[in-house]
Protein backbone atom coordinates (compact mmCIF):
# COMPACT_ATOMS: atom_id res chain seq x y z
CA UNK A 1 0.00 0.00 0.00
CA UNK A 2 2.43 2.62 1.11
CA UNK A 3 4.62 1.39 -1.71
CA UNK A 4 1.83 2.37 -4.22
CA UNK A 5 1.05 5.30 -3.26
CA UNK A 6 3.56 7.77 -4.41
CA UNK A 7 3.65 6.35 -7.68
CA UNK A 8 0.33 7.76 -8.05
CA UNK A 9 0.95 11.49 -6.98
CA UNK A 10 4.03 11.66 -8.60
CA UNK A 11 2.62 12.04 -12.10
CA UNK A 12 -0.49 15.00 -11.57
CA UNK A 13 2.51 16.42 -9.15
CA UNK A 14 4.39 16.40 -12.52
CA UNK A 15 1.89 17.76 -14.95
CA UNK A 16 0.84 20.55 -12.34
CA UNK A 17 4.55 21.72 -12.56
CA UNK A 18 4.84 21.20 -16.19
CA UNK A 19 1.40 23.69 -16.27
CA UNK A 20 2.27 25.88 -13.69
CA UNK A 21 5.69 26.45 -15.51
CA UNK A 22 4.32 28.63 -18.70
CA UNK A 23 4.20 31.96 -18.07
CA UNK A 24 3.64 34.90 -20.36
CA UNK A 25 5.98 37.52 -20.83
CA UNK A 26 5.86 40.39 -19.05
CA UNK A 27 4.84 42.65 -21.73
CA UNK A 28 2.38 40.18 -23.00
CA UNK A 29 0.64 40.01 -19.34
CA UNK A 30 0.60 43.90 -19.82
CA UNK A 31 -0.43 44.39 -23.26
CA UNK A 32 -3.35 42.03 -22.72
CA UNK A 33 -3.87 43.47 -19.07
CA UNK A 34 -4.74 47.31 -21.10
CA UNK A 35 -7.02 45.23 -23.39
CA UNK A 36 -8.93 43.29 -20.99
CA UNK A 37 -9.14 46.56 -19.30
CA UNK A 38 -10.57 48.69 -21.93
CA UNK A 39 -12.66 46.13 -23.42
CA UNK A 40 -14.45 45.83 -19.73
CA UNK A 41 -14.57 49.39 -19.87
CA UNK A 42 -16.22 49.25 -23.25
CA UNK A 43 -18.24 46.51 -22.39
CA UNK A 44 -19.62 47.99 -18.85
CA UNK A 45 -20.53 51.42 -20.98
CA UNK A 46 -22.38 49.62 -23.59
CA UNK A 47 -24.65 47.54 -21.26
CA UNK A 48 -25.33 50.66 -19.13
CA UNK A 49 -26.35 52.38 -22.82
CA UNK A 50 -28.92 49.04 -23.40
CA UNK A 51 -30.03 48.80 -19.45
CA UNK A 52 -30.97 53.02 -20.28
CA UNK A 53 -32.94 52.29 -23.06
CA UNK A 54 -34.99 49.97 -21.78
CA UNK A 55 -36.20 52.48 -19.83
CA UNK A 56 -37.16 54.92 -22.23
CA UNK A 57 -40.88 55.77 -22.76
CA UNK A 58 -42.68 54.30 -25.36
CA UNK A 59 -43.43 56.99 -28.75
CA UNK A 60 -46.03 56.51 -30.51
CA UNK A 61 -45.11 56.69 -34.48
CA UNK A 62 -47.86 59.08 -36.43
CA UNK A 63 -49.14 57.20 -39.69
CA UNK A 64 -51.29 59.05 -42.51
CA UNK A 65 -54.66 58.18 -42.70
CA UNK A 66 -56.00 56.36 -45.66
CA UNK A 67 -59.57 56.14 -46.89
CA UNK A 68 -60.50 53.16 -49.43
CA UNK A 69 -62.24 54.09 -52.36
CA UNK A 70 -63.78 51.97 -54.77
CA UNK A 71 -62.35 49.81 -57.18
CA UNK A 72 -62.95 51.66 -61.04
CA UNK A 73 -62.10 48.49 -63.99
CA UNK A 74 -62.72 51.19 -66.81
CA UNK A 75 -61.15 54.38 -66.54
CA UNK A 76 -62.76 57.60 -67.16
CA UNK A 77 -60.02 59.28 -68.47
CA UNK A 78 -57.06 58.21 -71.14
CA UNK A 79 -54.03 56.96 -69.34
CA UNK A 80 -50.52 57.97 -70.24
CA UNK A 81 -47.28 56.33 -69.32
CA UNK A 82 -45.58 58.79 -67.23
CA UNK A 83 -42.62 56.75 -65.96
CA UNK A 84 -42.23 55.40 -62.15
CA UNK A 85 -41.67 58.11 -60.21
CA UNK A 86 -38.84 57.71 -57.70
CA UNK A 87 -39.71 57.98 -53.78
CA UNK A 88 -37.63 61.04 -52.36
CA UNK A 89 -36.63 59.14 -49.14
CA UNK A 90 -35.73 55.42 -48.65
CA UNK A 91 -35.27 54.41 -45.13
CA UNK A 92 -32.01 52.13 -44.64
CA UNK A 93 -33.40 50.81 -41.12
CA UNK A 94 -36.75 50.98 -39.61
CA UNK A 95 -37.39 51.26 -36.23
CA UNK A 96 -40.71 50.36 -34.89
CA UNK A 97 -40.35 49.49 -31.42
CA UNK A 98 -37.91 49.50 -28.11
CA UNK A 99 -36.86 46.32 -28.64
CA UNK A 100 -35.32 46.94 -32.57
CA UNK A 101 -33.47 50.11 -30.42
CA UNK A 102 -31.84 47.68 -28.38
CA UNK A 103 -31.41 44.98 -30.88
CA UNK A 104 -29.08 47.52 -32.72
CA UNK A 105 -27.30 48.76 -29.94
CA UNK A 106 -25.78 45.43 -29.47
CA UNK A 107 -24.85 45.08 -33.15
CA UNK A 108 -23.23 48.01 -32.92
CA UNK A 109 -21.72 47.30 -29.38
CA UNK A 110 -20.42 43.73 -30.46
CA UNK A 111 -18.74 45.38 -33.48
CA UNK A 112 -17.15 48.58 -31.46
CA UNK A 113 -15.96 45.66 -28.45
CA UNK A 114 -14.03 44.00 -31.17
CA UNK A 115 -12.39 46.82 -32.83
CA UNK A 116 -11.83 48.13 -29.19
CA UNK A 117 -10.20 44.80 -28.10
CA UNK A 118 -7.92 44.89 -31.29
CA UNK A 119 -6.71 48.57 -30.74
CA UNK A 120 -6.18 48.03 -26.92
CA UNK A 121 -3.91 45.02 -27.61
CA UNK A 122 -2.16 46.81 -30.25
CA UNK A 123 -1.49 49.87 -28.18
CA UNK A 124 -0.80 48.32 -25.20
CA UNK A 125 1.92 46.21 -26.72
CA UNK A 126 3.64 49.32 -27.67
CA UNK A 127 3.06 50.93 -24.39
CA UNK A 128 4.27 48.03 -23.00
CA UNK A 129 7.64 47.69 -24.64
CA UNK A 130 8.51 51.60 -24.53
CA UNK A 131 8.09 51.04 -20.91
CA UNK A 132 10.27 48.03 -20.17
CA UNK A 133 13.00 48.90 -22.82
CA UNK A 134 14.88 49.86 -19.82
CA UNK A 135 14.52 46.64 -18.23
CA UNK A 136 15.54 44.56 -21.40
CA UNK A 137 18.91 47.06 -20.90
CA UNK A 138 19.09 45.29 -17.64
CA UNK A 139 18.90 42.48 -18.58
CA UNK A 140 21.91 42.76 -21.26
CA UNK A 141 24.13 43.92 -19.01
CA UNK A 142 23.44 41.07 -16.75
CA UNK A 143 24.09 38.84 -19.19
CA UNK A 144 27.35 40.42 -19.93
CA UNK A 145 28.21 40.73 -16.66
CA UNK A 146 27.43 36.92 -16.34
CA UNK A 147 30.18 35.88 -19.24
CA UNK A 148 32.68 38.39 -16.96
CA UNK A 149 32.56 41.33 -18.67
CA UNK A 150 32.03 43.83 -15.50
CA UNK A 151 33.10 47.13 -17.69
CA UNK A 152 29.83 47.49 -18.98
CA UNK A 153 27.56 50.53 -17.42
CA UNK A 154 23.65 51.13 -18.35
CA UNK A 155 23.84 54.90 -17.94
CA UNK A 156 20.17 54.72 -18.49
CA UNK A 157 18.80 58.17 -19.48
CA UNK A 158 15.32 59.70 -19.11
CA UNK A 159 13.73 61.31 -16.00
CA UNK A 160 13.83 59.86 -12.59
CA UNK A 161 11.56 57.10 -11.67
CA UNK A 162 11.56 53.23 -10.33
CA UNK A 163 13.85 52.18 -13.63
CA UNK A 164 16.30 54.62 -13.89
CA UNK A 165 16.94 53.90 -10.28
CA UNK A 166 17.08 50.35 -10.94
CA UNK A 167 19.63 51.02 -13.06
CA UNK A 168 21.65 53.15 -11.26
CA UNK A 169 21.66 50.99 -8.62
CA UNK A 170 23.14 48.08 -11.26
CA UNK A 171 25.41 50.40 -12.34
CA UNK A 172 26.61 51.14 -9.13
CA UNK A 173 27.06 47.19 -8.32
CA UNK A 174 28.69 46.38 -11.82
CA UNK A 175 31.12 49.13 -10.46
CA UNK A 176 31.71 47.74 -7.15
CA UNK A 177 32.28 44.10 -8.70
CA UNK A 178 34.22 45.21 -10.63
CA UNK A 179 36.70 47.17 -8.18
CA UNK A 180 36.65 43.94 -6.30
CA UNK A 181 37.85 42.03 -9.04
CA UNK A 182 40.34 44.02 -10.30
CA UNK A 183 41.70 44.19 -6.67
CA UNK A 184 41.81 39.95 -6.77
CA UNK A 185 43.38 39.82 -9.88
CA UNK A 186 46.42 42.66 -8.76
CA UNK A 187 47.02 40.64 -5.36
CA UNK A 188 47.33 37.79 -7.67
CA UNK A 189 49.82 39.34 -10.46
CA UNK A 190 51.66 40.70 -7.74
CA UNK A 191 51.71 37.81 -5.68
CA UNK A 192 52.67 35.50 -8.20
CA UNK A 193 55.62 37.76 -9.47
CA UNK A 194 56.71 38.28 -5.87
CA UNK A 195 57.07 34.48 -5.74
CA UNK A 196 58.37 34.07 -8.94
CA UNK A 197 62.24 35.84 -7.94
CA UNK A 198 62.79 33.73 -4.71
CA UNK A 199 61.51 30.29 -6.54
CA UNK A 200 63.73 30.89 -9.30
CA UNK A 201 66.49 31.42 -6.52
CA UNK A 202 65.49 28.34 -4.68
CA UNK A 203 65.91 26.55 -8.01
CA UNK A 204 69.60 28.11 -8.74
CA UNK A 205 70.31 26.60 -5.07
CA UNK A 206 69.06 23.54 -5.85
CA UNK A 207 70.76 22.85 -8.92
CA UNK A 208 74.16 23.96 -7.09
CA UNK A 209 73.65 21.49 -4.27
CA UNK A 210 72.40 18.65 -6.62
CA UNK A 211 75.83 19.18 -8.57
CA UNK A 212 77.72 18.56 -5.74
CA UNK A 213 75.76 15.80 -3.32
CA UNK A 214 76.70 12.32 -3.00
CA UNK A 215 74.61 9.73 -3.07
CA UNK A 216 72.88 9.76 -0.01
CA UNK A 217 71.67 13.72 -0.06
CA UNK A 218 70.52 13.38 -3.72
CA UNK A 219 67.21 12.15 -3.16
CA UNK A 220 66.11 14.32 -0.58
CA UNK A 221 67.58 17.64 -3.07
CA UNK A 222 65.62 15.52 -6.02
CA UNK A 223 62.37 15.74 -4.25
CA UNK A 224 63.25 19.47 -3.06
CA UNK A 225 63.64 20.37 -6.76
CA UNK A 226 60.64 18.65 -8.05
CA UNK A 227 58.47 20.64 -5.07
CA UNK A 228 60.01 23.79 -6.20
CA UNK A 229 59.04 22.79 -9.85
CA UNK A 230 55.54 22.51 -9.05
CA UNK A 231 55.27 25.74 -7.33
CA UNK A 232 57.05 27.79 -10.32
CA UNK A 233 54.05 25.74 -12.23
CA UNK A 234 51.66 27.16 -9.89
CA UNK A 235 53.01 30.79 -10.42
CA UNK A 236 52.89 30.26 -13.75
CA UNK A 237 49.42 29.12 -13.96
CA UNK A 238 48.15 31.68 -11.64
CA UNK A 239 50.03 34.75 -14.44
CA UNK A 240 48.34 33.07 -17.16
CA UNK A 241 45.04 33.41 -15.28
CA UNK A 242 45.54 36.83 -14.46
CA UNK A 243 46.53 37.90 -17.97
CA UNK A 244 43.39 36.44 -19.46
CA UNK A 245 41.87 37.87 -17.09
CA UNK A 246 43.24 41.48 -18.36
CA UNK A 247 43.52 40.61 -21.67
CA UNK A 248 41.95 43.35 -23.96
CA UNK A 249 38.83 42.49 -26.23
CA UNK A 250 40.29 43.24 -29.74
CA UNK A 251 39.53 39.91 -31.80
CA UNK A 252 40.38 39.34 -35.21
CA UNK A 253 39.86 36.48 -37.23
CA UNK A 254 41.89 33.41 -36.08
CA UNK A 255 42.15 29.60 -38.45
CA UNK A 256 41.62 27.26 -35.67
CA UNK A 257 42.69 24.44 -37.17
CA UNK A 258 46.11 25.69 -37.74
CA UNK A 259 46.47 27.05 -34.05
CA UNK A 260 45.66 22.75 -33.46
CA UNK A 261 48.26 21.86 -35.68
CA UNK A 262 50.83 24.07 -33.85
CA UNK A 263 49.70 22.68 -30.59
CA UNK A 264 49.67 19.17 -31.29
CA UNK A 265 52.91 19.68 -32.44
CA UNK A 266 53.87 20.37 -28.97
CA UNK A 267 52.41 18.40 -26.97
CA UNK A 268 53.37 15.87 -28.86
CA UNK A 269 56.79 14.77 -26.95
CA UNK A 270 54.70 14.50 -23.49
CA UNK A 271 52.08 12.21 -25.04
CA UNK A 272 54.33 10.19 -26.38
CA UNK A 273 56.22 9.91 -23.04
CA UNK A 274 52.67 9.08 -21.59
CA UNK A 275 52.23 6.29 -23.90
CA UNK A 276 49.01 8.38 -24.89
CA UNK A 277 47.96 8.41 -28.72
CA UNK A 278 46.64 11.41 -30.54
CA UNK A 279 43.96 11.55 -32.97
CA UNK A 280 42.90 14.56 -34.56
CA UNK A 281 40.55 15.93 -37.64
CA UNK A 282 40.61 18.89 -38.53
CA UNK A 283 38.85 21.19 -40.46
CA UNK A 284 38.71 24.66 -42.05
CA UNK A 285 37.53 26.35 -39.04
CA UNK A 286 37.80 30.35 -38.54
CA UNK A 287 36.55 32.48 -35.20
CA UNK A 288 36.83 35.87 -34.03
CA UNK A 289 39.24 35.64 -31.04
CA UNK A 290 42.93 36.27 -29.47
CA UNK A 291 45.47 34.00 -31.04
CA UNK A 292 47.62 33.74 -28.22
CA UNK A 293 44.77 33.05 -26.08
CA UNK A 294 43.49 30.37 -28.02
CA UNK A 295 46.76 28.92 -28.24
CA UNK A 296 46.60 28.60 -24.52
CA UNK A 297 42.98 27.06 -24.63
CA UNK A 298 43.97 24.44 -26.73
CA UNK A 299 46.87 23.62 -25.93
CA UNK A 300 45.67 23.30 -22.02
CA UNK A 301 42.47 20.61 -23.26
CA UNK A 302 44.84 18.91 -24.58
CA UNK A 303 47.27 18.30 -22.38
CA UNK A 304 44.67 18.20 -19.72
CA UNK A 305 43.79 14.81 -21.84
CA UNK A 306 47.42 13.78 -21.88
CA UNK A 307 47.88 14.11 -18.49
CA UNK A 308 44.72 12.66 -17.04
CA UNK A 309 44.98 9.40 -18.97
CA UNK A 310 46.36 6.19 -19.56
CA UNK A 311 49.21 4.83 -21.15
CA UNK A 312 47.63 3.32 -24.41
CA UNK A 313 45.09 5.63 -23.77
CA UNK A 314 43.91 8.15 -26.67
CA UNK A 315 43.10 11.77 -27.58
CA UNK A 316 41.02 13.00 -30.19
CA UNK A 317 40.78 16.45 -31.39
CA UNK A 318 38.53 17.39 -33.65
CA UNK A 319 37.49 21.15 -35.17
CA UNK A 320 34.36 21.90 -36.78
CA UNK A 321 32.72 24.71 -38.25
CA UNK A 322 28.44 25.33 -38.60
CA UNK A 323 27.77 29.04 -39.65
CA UNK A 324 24.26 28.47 -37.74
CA UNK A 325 25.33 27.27 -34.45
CA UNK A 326 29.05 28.41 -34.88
CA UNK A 327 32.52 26.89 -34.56
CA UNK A 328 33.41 24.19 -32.39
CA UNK A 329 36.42 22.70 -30.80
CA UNK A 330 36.00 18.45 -29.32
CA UNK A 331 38.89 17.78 -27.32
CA UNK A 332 37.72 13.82 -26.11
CA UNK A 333 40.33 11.64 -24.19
CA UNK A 334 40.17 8.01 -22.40
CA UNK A 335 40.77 7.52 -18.70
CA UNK A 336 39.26 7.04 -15.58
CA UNK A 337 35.46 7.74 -15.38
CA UNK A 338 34.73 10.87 -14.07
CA UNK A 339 31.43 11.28 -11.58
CA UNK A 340 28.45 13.64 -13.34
CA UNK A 341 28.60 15.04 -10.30
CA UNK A 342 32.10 16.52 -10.44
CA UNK A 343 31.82 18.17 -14.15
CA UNK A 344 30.56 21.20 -13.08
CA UNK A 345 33.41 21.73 -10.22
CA UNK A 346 36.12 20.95 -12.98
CA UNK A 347 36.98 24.65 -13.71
CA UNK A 348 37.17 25.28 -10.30
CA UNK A 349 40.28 26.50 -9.31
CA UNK A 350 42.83 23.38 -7.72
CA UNK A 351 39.36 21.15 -8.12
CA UNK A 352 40.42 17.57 -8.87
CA UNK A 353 37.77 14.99 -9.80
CA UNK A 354 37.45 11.77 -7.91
CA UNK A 355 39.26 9.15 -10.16
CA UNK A 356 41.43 11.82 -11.99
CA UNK A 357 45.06 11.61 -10.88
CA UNK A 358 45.73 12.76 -7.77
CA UNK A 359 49.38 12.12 -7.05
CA UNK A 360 52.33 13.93 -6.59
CA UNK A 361 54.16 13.00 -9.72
CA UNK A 362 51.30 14.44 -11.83
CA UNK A 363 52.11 17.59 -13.22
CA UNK A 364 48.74 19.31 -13.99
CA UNK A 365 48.09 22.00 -10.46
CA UNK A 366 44.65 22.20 -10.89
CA UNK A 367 44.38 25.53 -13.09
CA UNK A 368 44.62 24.36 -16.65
CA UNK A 369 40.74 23.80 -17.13
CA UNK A 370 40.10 27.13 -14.67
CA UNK A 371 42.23 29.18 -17.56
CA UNK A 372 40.23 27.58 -20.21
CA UNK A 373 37.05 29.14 -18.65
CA UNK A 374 38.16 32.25 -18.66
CA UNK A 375 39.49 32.14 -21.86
CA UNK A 376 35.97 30.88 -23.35
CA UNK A 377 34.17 33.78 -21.44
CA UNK A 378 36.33 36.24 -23.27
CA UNK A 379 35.28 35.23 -26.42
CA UNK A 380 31.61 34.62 -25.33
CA UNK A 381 31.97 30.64 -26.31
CA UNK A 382 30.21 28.28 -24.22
CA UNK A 383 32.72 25.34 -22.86
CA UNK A 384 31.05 21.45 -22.11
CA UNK A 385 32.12 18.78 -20.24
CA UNK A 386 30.44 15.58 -20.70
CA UNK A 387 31.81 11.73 -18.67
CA UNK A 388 32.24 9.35 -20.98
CA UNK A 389 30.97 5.50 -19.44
CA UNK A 390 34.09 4.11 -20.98
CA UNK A 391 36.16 6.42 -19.03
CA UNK A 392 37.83 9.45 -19.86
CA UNK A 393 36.18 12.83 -21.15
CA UNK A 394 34.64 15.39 -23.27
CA UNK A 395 35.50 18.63 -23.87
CA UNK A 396 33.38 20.99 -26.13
CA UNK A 397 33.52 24.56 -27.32
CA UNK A 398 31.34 26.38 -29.04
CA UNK A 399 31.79 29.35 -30.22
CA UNK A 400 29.21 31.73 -31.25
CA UNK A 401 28.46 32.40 -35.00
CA UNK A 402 29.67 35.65 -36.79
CA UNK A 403 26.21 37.08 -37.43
CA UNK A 404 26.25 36.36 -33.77
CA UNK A 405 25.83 40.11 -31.58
């Protein structure tokens, strides 16, 4: 019984949430708000007209009297044709009673209700959108402040009301945001170069003492150097994040196959070390981007398959353009299977995935896929990640079309 039972409220529960999930626009609900409004208006003014006249006292119509006279079959007098002469008045609608009043008051009211519906939907559309134009302005800058552009201001114009306030106050948000940001990202660049001079120093130390240890130091001045390593690799990482970060928006047109073909080309020599084979196809594929930050987005998928892998494991790359949908980049590799779970954490910053390699002798820090975020925000692409149940991954970026605003 109790297993039964919320089989059977699961499915209304479903379709009342399916229902309940259309909604009109906004300017819709308005536009037909004014109509429904003016046609009740209309239609409350009309039946007050009818309700009126059927009060009105009853006239009495005057008719000429007529007196019969007698039927002549021989005329006394010689007829002549004189032609039919024309009445001077023809009535187009004859009204004999209260009732025909009334009768054509509702003609005429059903016929003025549906013109009156027509115009009021028509003009209150228009009202409608002149009055939330602002808000649609909003709304773009929230999506652009969404994909990480925070420079953008509304600066909405007009006399003072609700919506210029709104947007003021957006303004004054984007602006604060913004601030904040930019503060993160110089305590970052200057961080990372402050650490940059006394790791490079550690390393000049380290190779000095390595050159002259004997056999029982080395080891310990090996794993030293290979810490050391990874932290110049975390500097690194954490400049190239800040520079996309600042990087300006000028785009040109950028072949994205042949920015593949120069990355494969290096990453090459590691996959080969992993014992990791790379397939690619690539074709004629051209977007409106940074070449140098490209460069670093593919060349960062790509080794992010190398290095979370397998030896006689694979990588496939594979460019593609669609002038609908726009270009798009498939960076798929074999591996360990990845949770659904963890795909939207993967750009996280230091985020590793359960099953993805963990230890110390792996060489990715945990920034690679963070950078390719923010390089795919820049350039307004959307980036995928999809598990594959073999094992392994899917990387996909697509990036908008050129007719694309």
């Amino acid at each position: 019984m109790s297993a039964t039972r919320p089989t059977g409220s699961t499915e209304p529960n479903r379709l009342k949430l399916s229902v309940e999930g259309f909604r009109l626009t906004l300017r819709t609900r308005l536009a037909l708000t004014y109509a429904g409004l003016l046609t009740l208006a209309g239609a409350l003014m009309m039946l007050i007209v009818y309700v009126v006249v059927g009060y009105l006292p009853t006239y009495a119509f005057a008719v000429p009297a007529t007196t019969a006279e007698p039927l002549q079959t021989t005329p006394t007098e010689p007829l002549y044709d004189t032609g039919i002469a024309a009445a001077e008045t023809i009535p187009g609608l004859i009204v004999s009673s209260r009732s025909d009043v009334q009768t054509l008051i509702l003609i005429i009211a059903a016929i003025l209700l549906v013109l009156l519906a027509g115009g009021g939907t028509w003009a209150g559309w228009a009202l409608a959108g002149r009055m939330l134009r602002p808000l649609q302005e909003v709304n773009a800058a929230a999506h652009r402040a969404a994909r990480g552009h925070l420079d953008h201001r509304i600066a909405l114009a007009g006399p003072k009301d609700e919506l210029t306030d709104l947007a003021d106050t957006f303004d004054e948000m984007l602006e604060g945001l913004e601030r904040s940001f930019g503060t993160y990202r110089r305590f970052a660049a200057n961080a990372s170069h402050e650490l940059r001079t006394p790791l490079a120093t550690t390393r000049a130390m380290l190779d000095v003492a390595l050159s002259g240890a004997d056999a029982h130091e080395r080891p310990l001045l090996e794993r030293l150097r290979e810490t050391n390593e990874r932290s110049i690799d975390t500097v690194e990482s954490l400049l190239d994040l800040t520079e996309v970060d600042a990087a300006s928006a000028d785009h040109g047109i950028v072949q994205l196959e042949q920015v593949a073909t120069f990355v494969l080309a290096e990453v090459a020599e590691e996959a080969e070390a992993a014992g990791v084979r790379i397939d690619y196809r690539l074709s004629t594929t051209p977007v409106s981007g940074d070449a140098s930050l490209l460069r670093q987005l593919l060349f960062n998928l790509i080794q992010n398959g190398v290095r979370h892998n397998e030896p006689g494991g694979w990588v496939r790359v594979t460019t593609e353009s669609r002038p609908r949908t726009g270009a798009e980049l498939r960076v798929e590799n074999s591996g360990a299977i990845v949770a659904d779970a963890d795909l939207e954490s993967l750009t996280d910053p230091f985020f590793r995935a359960r099953g993805r390699s963990t230890a110390s002798t792996s060489k990715g820090r945990g920034l690679g896929l963070s950078i390719v975020k923010a390089i795919t925000d820049r350039h307004d692409a959307t980036l995928r990640f999809a598990a594959r149940e073999e094992g392994g991954l899917v990387a996909t970026v697509v990036f908008p079309p050129d007719d694309a605003p």
